[in-house]
Protein backbone atom coordinates (compact mmCIF):
# COMPACT_ATOMS: atom_id res chain seq x y z
CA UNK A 1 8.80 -19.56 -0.07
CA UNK A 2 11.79 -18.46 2.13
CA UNK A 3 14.70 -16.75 0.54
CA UNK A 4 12.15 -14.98 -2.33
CA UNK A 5 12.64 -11.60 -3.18
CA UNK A 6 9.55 -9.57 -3.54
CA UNK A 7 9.91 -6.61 -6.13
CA UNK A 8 9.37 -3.19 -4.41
CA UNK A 9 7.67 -0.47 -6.53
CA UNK A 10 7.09 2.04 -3.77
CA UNK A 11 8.90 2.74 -0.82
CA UNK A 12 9.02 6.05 1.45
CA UNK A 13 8.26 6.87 5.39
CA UNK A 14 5.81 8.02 6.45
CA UNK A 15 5.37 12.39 6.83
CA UNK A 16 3.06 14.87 8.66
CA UNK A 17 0.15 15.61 6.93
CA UNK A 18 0.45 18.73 8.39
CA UNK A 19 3.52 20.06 8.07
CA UNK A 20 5.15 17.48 5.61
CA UNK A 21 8.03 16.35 8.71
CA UNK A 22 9.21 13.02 7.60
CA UNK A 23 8.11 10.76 10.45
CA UNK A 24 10.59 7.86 10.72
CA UNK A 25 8.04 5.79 13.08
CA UNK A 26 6.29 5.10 9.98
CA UNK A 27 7.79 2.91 7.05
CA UNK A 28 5.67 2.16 4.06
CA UNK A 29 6.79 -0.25 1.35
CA UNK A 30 4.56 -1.64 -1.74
CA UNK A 31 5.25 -5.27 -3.69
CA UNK A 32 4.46 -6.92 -6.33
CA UNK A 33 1.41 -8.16 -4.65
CA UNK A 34 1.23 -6.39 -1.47
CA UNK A 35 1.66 -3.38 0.86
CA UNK A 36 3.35 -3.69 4.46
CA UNK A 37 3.10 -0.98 7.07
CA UNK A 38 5.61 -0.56 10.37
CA UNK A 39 4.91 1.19 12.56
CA UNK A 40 7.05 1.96 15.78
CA UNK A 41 10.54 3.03 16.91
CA UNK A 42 11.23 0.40 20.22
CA UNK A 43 7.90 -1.73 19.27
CA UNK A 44 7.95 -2.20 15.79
CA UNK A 45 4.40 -3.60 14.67
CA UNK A 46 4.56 -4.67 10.53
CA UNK A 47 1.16 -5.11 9.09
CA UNK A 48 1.23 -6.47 5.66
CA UNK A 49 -2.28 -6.36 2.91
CA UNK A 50 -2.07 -8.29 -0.30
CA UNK A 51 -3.30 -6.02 -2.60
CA UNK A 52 -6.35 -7.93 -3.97
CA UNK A 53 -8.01 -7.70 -0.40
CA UNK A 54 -8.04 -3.25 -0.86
CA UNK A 55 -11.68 -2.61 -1.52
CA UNK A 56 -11.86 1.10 -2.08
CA UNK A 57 -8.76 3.79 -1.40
CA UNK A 58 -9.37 7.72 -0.42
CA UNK A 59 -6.97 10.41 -0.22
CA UNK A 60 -7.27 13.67 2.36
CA UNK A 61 -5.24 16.61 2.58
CA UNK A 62 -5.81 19.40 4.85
CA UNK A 63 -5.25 23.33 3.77
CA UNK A 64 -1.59 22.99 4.89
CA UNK A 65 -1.03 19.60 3.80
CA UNK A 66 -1.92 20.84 0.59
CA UNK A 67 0.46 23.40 0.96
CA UNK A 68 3.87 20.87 1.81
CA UNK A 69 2.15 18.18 -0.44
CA UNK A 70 1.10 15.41 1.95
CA UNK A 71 -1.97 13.60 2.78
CA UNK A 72 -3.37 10.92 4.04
CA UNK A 73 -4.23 7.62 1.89
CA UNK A 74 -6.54 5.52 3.28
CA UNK A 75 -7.09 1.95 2.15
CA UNK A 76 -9.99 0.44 2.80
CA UNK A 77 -9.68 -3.21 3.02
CA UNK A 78 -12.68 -6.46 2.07
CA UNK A 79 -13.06 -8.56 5.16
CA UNK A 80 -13.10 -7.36 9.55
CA UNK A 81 -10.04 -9.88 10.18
CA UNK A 82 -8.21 -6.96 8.09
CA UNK A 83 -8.02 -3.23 9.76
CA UNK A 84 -8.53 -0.48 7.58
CA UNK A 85 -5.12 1.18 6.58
CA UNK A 86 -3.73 4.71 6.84
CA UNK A 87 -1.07 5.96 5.21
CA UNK A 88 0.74 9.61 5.69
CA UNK A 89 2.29 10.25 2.32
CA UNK A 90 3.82 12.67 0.10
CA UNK A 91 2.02 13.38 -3.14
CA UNK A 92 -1.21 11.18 -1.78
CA UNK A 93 -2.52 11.29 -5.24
CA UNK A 94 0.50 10.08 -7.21
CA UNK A 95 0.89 7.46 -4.39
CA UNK A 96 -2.73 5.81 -4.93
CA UNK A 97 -2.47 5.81 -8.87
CA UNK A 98 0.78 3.66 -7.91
CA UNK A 99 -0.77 0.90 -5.52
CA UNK A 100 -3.84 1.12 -8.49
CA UNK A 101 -1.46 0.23 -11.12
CA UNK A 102 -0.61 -2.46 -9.18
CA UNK A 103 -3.64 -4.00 -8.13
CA UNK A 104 -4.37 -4.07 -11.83
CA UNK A 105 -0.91 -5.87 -12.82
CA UNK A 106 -1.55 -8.15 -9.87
CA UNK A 107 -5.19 -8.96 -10.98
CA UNK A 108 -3.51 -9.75 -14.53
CA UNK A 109 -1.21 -11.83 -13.13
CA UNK A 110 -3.37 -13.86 -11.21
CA UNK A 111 -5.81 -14.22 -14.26
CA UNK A 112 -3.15 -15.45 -15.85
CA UNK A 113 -1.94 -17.55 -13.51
CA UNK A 114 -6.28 -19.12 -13.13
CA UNK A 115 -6.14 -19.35 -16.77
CA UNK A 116 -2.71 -21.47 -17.02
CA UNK A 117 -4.36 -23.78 -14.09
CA UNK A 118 -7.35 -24.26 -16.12
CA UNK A 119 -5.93 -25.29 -19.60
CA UNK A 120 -3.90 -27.83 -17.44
CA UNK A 121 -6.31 -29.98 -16.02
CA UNK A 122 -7.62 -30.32 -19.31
């Protein structure tokens, strides 16, 4: 599927969790149907989860983090060929009610999708 444009819902870098300094090593961006990570000024590394392989999410903030509004959001992810990810964010909360909204649409869609396949081979 070359030349397909992925929607983006949620974009940002990534910032201290300490004292909420963006850090521009860090480059977050959520699809449709999955997250990527990059990581890396010279040596960029991109790691990309579809979003139906996140098994649990948890947010931590320290005392000052709390204080400049940034945390960390970790996403826990089903399977070991998949690292766990870690995510320094703004607004941690607001940020994991985001990728939950859309692991729900995605689960939709691909219900949809299971259901369309079905009544087909009918």
């Amino acid at each position: 599927m070359i030349g397909v444009k992925k929607q983006v819902l949620w974009k940002s870098c990534g910032y201290s969790p300490f004292l909420g300094i963006p850090l521009k090593k860090h480059q977050y961006v959520l699809y449709e149907d999955s997250i990527s990570v990059t990581r890396g000024i010279s040596l960029q590394k991109t790691q990309t989860i579809p979003l139906y392989r996140i098994a649990a999410k948890e947010v931590s903030t320290s005392s000052m983090g709390r204080i400049f509004h940034c945390g960390t959001l970790r996403l826990i992810t089903r399977g070991r060929e998949l690292p766990d990810l870690e995510l320094l964010v703004k607004e941690p909360q607001a940020v994991m009610d985001i990728i939950e909204k859309a692991e729900r649409d995605e689960q939709k869609r691909f219900a949809s999708q299971q259901k369309a396949a079905r009544q087909n081979r009918r």
